[in-house]
C-alpha atoms as a PDB file:
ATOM      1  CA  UNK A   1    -104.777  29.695 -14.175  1.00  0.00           C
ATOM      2  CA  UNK A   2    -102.037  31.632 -13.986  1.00  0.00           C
ATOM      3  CA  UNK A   3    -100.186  31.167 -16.893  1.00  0.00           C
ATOM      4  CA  UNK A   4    -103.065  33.142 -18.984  1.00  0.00           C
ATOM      5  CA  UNK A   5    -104.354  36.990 -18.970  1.00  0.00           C
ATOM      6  CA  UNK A   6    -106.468  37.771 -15.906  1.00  0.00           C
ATOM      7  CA  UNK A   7    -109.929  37.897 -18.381  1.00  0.00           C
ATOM      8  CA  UNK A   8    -109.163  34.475 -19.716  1.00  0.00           C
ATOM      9  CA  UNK A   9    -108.427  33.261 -16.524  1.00  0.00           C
ATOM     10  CA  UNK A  10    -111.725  34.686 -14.801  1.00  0.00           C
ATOM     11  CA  UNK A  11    -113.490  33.520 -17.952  1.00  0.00           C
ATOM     12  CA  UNK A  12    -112.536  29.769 -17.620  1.00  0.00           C
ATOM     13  CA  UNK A  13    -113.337  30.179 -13.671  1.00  0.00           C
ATOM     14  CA  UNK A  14    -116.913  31.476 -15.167  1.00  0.00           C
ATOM     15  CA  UNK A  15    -117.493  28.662 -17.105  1.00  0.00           C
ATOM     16  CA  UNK A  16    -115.948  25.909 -14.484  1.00  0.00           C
ATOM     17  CA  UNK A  17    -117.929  27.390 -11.982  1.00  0.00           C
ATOM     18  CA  UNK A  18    -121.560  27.599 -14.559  1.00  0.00           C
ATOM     19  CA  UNK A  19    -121.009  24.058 -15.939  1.00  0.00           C
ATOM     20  CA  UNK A  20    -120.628  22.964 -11.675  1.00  0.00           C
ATOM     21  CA  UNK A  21    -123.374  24.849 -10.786  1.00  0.00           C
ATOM     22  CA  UNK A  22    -125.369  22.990 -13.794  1.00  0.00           C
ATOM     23  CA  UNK A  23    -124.133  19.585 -12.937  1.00  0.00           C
ATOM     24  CA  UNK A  24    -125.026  20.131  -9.338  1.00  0.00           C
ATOM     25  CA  UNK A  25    -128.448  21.175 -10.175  1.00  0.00           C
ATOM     26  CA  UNK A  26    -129.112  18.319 -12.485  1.00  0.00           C
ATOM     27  CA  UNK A  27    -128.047  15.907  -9.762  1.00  0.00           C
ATOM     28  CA  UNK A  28    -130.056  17.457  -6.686  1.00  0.00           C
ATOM     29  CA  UNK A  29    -133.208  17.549  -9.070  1.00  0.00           C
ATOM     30  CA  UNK A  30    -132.891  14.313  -9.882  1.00  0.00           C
ATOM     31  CA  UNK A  31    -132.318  13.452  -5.853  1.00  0.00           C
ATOM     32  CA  UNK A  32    -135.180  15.342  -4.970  1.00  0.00           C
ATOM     33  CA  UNK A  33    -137.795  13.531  -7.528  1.00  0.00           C
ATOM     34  CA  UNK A  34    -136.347  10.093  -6.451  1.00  0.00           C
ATOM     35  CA  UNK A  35    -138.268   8.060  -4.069  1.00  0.00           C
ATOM     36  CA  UNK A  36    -135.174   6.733  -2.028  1.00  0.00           C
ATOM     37  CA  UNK A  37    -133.296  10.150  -0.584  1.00  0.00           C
ATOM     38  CA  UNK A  38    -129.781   8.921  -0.421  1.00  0.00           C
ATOM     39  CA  UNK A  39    -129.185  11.760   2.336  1.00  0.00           C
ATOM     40  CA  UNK A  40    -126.286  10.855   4.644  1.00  0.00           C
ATOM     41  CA  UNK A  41    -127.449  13.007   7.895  1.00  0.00           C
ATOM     42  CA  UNK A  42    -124.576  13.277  10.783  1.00  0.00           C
ATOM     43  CA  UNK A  43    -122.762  16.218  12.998  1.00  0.00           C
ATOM     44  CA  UNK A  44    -121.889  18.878  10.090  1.00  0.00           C
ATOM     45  CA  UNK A  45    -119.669  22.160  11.314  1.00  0.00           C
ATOM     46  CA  UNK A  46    -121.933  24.797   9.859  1.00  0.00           C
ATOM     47  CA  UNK A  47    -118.509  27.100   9.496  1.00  0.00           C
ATOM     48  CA  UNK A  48    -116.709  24.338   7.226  1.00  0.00           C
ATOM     49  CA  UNK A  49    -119.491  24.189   4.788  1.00  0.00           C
ATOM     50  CA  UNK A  50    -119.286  28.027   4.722  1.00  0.00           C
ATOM     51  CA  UNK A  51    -115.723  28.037   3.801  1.00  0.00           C
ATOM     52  CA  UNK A  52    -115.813  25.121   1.155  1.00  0.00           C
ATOM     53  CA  UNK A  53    -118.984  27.525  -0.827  1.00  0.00           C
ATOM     54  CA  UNK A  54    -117.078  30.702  -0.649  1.00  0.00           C
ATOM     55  CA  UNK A  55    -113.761  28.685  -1.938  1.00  0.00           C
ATOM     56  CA  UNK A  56    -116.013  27.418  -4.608  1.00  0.00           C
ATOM     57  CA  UNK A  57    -116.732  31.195  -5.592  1.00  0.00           C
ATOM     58  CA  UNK A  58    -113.594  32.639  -4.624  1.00  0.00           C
ATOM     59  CA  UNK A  59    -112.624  33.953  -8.827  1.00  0.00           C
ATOM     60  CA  UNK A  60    -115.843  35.436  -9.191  1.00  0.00           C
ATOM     61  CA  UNK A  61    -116.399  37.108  -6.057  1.00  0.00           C
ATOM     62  CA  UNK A  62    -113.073  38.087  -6.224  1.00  0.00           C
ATOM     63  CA  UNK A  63    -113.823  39.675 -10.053  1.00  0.00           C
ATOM     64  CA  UNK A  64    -116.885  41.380  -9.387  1.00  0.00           C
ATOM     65  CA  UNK A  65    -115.193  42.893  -6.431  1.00  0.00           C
ATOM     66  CA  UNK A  66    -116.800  41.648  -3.563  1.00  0.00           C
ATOM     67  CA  UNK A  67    -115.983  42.405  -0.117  1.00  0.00           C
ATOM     68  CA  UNK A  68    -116.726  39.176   1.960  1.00  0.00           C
ATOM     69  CA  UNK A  69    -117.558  39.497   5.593  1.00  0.00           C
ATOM     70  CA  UNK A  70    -118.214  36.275   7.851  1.00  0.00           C
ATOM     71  CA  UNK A  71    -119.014  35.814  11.304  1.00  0.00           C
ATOM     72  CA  UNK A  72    -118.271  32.003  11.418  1.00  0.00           C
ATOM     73  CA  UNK A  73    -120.939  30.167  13.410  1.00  0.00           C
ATOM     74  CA  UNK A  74    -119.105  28.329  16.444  1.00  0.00           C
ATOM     75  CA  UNK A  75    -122.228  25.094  16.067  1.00  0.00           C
ATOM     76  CA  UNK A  76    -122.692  21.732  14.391  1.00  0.00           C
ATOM     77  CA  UNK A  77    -125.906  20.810  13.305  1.00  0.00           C
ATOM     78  CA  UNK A  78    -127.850  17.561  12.582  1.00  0.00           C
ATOM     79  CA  UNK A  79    -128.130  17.564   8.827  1.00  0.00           C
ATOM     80  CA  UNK A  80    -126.988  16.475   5.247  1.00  0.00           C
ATOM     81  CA  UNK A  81    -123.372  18.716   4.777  1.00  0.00           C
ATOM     82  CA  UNK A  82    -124.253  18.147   0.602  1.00  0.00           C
ATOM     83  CA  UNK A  83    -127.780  19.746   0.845  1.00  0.00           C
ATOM     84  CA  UNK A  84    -126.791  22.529   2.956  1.00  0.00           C
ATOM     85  CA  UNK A  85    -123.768  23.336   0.792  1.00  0.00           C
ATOM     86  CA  UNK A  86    -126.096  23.280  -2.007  1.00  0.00           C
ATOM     87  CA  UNK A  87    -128.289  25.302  -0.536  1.00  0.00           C
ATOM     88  CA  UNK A  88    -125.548  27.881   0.342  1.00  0.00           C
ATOM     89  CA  UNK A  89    -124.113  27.497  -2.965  1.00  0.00           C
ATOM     90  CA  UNK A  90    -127.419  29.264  -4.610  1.00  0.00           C
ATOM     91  CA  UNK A  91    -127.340  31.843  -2.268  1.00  0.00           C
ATOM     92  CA  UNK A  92    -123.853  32.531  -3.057  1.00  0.00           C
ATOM     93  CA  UNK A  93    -124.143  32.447  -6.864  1.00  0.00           C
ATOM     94  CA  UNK A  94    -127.683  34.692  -6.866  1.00  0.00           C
ATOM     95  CA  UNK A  95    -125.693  36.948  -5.170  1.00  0.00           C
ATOM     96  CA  UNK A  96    -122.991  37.114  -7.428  1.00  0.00           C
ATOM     97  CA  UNK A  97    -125.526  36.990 -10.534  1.00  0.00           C
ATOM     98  CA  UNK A  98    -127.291  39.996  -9.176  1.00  0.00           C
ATOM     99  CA  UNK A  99    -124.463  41.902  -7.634  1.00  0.00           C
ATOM    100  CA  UNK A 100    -124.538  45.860  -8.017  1.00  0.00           C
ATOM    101  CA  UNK A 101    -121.648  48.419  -7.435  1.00  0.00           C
ATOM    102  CA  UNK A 102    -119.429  47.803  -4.591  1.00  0.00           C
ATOM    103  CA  UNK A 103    -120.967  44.325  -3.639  1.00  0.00           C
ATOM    104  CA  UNK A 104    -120.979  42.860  -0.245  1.00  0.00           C
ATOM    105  CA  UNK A 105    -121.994  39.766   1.049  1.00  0.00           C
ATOM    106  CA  UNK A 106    -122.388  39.322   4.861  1.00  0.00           C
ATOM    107  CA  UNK A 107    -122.417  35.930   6.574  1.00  0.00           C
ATOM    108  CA  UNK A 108    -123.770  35.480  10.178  1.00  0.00           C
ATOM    109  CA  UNK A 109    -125.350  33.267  12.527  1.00  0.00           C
ATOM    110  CA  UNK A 110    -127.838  33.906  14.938  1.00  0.00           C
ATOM    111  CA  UNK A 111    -129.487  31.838  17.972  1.00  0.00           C
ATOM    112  CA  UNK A 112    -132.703  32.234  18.714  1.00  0.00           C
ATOM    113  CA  UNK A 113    -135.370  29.938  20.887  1.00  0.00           C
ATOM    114  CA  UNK A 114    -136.444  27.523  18.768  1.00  0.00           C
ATOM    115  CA  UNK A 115    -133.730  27.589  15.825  1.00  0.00           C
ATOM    116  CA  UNK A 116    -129.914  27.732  14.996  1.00  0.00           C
ATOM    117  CA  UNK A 117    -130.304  30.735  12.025  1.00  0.00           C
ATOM    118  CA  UNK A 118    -127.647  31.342   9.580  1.00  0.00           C
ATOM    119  CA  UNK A 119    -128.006  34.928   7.736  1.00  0.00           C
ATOM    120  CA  UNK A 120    -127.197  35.529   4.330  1.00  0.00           C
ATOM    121  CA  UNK A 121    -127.581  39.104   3.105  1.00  0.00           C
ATOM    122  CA  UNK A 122    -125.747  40.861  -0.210  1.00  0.00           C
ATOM    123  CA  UNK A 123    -126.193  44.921  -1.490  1.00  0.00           C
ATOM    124  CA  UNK A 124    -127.475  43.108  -4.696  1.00  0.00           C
ATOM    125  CA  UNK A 125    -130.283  43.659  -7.131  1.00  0.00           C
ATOM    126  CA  UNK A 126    -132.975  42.324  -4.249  1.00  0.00           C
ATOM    127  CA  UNK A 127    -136.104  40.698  -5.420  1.00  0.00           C
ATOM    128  CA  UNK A 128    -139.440  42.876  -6.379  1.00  0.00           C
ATOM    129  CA  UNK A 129    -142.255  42.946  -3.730  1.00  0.00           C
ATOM    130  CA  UNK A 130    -144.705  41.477  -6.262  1.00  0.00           C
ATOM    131  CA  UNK A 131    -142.138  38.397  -6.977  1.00  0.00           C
ATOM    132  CA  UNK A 132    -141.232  37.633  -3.786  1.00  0.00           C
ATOM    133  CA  UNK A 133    -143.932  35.146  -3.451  1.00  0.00           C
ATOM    134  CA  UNK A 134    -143.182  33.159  -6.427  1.00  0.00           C
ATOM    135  CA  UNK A 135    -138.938  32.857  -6.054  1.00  0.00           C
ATOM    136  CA  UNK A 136    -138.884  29.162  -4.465  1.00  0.00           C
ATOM    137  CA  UNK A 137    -141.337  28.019  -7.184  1.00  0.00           C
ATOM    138  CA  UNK A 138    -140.217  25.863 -10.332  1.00  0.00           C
ATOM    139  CA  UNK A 139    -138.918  27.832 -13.452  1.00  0.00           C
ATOM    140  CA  UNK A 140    -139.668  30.973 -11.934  1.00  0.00           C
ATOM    141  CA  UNK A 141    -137.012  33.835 -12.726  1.00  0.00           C
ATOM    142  CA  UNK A 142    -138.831  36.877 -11.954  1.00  0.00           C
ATOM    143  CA  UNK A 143    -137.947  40.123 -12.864  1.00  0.00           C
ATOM    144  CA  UNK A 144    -134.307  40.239 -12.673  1.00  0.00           C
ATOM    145  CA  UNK A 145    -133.159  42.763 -15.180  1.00  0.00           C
ATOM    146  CA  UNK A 146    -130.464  41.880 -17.770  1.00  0.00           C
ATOM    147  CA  UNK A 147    -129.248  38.819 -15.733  1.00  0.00           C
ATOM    148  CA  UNK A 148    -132.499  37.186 -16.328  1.00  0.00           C
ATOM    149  CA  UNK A 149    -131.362  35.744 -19.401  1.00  0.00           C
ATOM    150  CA  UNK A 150    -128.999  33.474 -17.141  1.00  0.00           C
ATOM    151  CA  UNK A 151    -131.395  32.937 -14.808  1.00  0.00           C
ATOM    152  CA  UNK A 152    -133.056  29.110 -14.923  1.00  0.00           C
ATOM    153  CA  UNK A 153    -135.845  29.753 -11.904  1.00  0.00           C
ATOM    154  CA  UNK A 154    -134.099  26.045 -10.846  1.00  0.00           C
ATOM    155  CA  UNK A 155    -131.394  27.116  -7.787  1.00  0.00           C
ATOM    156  CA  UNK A 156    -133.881  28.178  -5.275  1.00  0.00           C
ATOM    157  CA  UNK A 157    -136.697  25.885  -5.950  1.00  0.00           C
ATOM    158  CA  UNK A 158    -134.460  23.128  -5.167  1.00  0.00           C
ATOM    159  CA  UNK A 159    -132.751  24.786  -2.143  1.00  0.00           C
ATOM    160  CA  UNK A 160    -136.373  24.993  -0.658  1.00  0.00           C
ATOM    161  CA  UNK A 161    -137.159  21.315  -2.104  1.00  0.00           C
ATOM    162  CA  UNK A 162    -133.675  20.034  -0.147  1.00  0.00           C
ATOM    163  CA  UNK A 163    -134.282  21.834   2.775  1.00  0.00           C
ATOM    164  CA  UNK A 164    -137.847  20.651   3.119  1.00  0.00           C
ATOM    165  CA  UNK A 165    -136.087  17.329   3.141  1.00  0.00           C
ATOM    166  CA  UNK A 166    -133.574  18.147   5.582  1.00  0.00           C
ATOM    167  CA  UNK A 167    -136.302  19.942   8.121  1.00  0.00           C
ATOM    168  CA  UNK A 168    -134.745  23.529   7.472  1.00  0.00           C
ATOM    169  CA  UNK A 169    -136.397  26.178   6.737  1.00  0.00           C
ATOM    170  CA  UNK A 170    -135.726  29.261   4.622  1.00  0.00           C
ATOM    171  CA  UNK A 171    -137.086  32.860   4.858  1.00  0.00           C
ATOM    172  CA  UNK A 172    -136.379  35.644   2.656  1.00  0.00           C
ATOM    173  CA  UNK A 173    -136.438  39.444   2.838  1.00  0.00           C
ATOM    174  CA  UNK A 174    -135.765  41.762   0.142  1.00  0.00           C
ATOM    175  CA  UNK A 175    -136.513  45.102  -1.011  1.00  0.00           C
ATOM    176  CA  UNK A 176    -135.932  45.565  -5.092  1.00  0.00           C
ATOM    177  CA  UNK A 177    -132.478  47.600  -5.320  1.00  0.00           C
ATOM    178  CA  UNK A 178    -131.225  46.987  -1.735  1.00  0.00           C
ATOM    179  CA  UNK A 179    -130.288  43.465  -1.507  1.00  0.00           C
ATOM    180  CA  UNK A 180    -131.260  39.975  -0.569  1.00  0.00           C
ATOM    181  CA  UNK A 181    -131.930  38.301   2.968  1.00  0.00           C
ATOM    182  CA  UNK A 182    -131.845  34.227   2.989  1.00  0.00           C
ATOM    183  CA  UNK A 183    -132.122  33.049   6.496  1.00  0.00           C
ATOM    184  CA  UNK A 184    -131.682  29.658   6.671  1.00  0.00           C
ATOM    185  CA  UNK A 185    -132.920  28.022  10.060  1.00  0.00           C
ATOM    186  CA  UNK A 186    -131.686  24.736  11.903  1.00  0.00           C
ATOM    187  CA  UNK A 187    -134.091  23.690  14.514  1.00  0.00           C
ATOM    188  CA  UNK A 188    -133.211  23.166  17.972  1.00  0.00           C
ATOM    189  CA  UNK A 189    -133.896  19.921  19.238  1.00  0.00           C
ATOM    190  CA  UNK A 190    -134.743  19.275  22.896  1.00  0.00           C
END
């Protein structure tokens, strides 16, 4: 990467990162519609699978200019580390899809009776009132803008699909042109 200019460098990041993010897709849809789940479920450090995501996205949140700030979550959970990396990994990439000026992504945990929660908010685009309804469903895309031309309505379908799967659920809160709130819950087990 760095033996070429910075915009040919970011732009083979771009497509690395687009054809991955395709690929990865394609393979959890396919898991998903399978009969057998081949979900390997064991201890996963909730922090590890943060860092491995934003490593993924490092070029292009480091391009668009993104200030990252993470309160690592100090907890394991019961679960599948693939899924919820997936799942993180659409979060992660919407934000960076619908970014605005001076984007910010914040990363934090939170413990609360009944559930480990792990917040996810950006300064993005957000998602209209009227769509927010309809985002987890198949082939929906919304109202996005200009970036709805990249938009395939597939990432957070199947992040709601896997974490159906994985008994996690995922709650949203948005307001159109101040951001986007995923908060992705672990339940507590007693």
């Amino acid at each position: 990467r760095e033996e070429f200019p910075g915009n040919v460098g970011f732009k083979l990041d771009y497509i690395r990162n687009r054809m991955q993010e395709s690929i990865e897709q394609m393979l959890f849809y396919a898991r998903v519609k399978s009969d057998g789940k081949d979900y390997l479920f064991e201890q996963v450090d909730v922090g590890v699978c943060i860092e491995e995501v934003l490593e993924d996205y490092r070029p292009l949140l480091e391009e668009k200019g993104f200030q990252v700030f993470v309160r690592i979550p100090e907890w394991s959970v019961y679960t599948d580390r693939r899924g919820i990396c997936f799942i993180l990994s659409q979060v992660i990439s919407n934000a960076v899809k619908y970014s605005g000026k001076k984007p910010e992504i914040h990363i934090a945990p939170d413990c609360r009776e009944d559930a480990f929660v792990l917040i996810v908010r950006d300064n993005g685009k957000g998602v209209k009132t009227c769509d927010l309804p309809y985002i987890f469903e198949k082939g929906f895309t919304g109202d996005s803008g200009g970036s709805k031309r990249r938009a395939t309505g597939m990432g957070l379908y199947l992040a709601k699909e896997i974490a159906g799967d994985l008994n996690v659920s995922l709650n949203v809160k948005s307001e159109w042109g101040k951001g986007f709130e995923m908060q992705i819950a672990f339940p507590i087990i007693h």
